[in-house]
C-alpha atoms as a PDB file:
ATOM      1  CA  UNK A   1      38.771   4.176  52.215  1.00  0.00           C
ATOM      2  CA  UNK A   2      41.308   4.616  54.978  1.00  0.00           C
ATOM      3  CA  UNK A   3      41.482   7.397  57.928  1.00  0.00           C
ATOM      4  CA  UNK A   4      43.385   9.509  56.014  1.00  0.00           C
ATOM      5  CA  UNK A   5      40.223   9.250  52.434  1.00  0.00           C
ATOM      6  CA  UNK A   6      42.865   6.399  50.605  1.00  0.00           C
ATOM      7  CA  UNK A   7      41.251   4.442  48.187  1.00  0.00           C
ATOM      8  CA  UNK A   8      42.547   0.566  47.992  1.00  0.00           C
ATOM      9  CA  UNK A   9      42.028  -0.479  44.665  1.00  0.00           C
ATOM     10  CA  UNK A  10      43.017  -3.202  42.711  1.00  0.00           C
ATOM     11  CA  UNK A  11      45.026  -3.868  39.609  1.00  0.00           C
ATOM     12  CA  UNK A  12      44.013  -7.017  37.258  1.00  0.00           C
ATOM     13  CA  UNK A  13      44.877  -8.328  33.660  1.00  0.00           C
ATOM     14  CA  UNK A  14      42.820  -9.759  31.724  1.00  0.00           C
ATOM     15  CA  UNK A  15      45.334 -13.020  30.539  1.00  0.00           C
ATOM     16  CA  UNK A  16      42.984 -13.520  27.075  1.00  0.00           C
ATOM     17  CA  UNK A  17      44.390  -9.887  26.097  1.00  0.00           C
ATOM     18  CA  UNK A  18      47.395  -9.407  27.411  1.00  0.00           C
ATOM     19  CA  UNK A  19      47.692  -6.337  25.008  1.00  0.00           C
ATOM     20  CA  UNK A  20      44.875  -4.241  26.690  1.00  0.00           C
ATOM     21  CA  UNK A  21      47.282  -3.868  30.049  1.00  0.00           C
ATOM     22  CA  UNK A  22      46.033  -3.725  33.261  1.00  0.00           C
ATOM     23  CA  UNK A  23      43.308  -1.907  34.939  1.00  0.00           C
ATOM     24  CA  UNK A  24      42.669  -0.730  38.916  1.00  0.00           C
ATOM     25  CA  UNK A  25      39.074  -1.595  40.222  1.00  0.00           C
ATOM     26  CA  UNK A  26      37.268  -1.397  44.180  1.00  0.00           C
ATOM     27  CA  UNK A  27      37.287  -4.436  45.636  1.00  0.00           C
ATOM     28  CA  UNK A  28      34.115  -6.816  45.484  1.00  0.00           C
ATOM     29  CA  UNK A  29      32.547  -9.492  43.686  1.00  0.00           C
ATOM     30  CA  UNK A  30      29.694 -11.062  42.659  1.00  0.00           C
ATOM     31  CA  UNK A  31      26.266 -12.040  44.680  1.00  0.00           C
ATOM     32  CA  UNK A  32      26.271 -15.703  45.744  1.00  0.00           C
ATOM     33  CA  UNK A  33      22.723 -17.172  45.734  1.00  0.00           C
ATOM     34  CA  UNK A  34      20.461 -16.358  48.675  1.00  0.00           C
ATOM     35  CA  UNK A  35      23.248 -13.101  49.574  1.00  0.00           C
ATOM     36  CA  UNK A  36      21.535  -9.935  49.765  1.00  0.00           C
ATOM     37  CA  UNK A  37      23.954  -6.998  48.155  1.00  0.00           C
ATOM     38  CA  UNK A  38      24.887  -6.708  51.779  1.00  0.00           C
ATOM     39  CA  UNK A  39      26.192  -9.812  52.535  1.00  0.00           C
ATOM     40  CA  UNK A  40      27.859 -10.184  49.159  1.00  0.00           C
ATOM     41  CA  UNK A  41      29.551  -7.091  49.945  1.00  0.00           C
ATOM     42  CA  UNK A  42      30.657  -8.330  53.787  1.00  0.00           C
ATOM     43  CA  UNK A  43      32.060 -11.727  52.338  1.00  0.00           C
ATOM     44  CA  UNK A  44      33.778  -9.981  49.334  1.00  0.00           C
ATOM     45  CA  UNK A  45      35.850  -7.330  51.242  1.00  0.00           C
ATOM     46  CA  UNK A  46      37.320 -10.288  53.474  1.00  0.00           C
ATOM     47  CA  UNK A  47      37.529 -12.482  50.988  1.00  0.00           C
ATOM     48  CA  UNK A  48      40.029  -9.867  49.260  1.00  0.00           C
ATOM     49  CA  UNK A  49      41.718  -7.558  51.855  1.00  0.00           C
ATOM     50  CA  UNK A  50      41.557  -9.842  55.057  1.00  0.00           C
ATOM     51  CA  UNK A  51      39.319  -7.238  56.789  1.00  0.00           C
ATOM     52  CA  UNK A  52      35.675  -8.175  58.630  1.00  0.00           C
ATOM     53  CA  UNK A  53      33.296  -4.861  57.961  1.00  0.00           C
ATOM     54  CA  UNK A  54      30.225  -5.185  60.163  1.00  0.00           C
ATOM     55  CA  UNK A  55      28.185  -1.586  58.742  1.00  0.00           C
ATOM     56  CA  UNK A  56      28.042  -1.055  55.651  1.00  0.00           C
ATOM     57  CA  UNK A  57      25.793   1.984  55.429  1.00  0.00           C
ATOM     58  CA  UNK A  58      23.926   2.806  52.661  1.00  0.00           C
ATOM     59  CA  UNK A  59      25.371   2.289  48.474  1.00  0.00           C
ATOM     60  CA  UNK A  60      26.535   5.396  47.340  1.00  0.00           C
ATOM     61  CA  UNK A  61      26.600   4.208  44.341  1.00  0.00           C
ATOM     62  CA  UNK A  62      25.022   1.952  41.412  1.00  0.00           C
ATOM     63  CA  UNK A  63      25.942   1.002  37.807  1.00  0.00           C
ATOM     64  CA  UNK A  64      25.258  -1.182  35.257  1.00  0.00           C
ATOM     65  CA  UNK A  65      28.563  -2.940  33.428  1.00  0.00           C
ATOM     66  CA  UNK A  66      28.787  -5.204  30.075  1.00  0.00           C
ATOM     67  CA  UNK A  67      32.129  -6.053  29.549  1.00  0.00           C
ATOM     68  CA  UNK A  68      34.484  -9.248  27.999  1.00  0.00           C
ATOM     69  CA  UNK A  69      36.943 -11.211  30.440  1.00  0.00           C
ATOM     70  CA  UNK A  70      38.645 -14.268  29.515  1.00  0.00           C
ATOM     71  CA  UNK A  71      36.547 -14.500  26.561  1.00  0.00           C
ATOM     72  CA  UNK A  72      33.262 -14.446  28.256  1.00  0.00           C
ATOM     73  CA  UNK A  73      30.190 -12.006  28.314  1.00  0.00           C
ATOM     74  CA  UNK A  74      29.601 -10.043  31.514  1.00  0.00           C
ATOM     75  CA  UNK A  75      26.034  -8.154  32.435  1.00  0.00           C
ATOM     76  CA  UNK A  76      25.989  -7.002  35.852  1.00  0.00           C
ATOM     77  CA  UNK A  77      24.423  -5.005  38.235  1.00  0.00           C
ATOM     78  CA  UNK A  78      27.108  -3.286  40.474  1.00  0.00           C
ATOM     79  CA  UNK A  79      26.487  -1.587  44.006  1.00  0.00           C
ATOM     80  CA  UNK A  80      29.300   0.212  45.947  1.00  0.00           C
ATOM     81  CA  UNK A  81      29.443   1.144  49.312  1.00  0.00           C
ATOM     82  CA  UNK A  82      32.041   3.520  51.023  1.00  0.00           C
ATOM     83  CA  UNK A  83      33.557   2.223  54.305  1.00  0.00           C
ATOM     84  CA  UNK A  84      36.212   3.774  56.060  1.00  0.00           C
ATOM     85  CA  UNK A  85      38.891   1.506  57.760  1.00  0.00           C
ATOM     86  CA  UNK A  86      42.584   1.773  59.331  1.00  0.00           C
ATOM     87  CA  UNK A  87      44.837   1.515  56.756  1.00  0.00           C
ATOM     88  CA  UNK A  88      46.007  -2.083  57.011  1.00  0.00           C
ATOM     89  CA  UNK A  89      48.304  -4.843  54.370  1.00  0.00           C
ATOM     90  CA  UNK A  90      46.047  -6.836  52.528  1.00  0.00           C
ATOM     91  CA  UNK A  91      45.601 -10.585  53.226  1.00  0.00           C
ATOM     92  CA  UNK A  92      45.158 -12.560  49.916  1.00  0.00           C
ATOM     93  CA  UNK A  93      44.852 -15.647  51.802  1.00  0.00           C
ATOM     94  CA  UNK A  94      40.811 -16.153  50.823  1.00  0.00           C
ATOM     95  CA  UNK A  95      41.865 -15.035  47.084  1.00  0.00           C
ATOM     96  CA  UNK A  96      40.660 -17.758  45.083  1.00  0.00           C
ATOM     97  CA  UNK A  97      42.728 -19.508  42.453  1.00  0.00           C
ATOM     98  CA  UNK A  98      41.030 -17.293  39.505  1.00  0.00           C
ATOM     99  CA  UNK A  99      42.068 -14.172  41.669  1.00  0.00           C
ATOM    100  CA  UNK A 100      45.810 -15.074  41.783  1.00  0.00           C
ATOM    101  CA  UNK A 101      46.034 -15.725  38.516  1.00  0.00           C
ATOM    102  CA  UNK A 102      44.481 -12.447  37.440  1.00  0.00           C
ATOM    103  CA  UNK A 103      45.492  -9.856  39.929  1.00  0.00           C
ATOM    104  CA  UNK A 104      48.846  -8.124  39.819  1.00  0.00           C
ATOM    105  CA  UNK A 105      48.582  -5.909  42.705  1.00  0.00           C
ATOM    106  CA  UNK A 106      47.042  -3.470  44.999  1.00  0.00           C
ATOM    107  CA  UNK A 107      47.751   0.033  46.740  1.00  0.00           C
ATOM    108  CA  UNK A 108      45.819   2.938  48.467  1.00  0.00           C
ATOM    109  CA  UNK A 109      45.301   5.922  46.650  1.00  0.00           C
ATOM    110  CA  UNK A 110      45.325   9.592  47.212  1.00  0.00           C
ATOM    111  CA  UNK A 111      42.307  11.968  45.834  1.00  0.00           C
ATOM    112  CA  UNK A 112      45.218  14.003  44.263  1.00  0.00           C
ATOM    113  CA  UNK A 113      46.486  10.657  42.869  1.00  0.00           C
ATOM    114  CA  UNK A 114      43.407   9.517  41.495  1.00  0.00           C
ATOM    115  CA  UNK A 115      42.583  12.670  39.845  1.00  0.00           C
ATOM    116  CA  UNK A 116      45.999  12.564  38.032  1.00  0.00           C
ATOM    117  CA  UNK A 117      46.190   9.443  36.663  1.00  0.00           C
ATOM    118  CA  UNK A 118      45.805   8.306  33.442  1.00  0.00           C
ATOM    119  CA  UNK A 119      45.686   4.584  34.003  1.00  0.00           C
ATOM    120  CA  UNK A 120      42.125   3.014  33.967  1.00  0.00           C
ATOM    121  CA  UNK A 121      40.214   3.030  37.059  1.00  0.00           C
ATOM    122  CA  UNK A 122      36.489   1.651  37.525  1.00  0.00           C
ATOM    123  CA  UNK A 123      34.235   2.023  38.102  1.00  0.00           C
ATOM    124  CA  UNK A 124      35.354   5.275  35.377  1.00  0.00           C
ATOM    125  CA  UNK A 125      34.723   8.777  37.083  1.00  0.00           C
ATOM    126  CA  UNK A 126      35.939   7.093  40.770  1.00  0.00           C
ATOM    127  CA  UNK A 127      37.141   9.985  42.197  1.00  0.00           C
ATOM    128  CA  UNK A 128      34.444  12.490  40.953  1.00  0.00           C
ATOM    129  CA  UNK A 129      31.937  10.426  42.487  1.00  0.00           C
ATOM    130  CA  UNK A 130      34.219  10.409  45.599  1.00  0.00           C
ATOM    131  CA  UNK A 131      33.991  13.988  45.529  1.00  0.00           C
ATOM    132  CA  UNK A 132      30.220  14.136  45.263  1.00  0.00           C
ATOM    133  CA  UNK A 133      29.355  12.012  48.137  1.00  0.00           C
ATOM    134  CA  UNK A 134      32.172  14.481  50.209  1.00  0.00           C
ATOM    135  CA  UNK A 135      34.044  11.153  51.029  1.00  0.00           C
ATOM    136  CA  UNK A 136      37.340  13.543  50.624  1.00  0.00           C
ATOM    137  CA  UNK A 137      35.923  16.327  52.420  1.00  0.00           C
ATOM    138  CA  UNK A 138      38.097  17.404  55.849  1.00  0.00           C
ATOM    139  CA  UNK A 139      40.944  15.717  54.664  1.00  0.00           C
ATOM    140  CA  UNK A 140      42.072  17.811  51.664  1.00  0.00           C
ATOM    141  CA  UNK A 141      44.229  16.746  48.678  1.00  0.00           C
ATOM    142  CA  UNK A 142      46.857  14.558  49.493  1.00  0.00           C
END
């Protein structure tokens, strides 16, 4: 989340069904082994945006997600962690190949915006969760 309480998110496609759109998502990734959550969470936001994040603080949040991509079964464990940063452009440069090929784009969002939209956004419930955890608070619809 930015200085201002913008949310980057991502947007992906999933290229086995095309038909089912796109979808916007937080950035992150899976654990590699011997990465604490942490760690995983470190590498993961400068893998995708460019940026290095030194304190986490503590997860906010926690969910459990089964889902189909490219034709395979997912069960994971997610953990999300709020982190504000200067708003900044993105550097893709540490995207993997699987990443480009998936991923049509990216843009910070506004409370107001995310409570109006009626494109898919996960984890589902994003900015009522925001909310909860007063990530918005002092800044004020925008």
């Amino acid at each position: 989340m930015d200085l201002e309480a913008r949310v980057l998110l991502f947007s992906c496609t999933d290229p086995a069904r095309p038909e089912d759109g796109h979808w916007w998502f937080t950035p992150g990734g899976g654990v590699e082994d011997g990465e604490s959550v942490q760690d995983a969470a470190r590498r993961e936001a400068f893998e995708e945006t460019g940026l290095v994040v030194a304190d986490l603080g503590p997860p906010v949040h926690r969910r459990h997600a089964s889902f189909d991509f490219e034709g395979v079964h997912y069960e994971q464990d997610d953990v999300f962690f709020l982190v504000r940063v200067e708003r900044h452009l993105v550097d893709d440069r540490a995207w993997t190949d699987d990443e480009r090929r998936v991923m049509t784009g990216h843009r910070w969002w506004s409370e107001a915006e995310l409570a109006a939209t009626d494109e898919t956004v996960y984890p589902i419930g994003l900015v009522d969760l925001l909310r909860e955890i007063g990530a918005f608070e002092g800044h004020g619809p925008t």
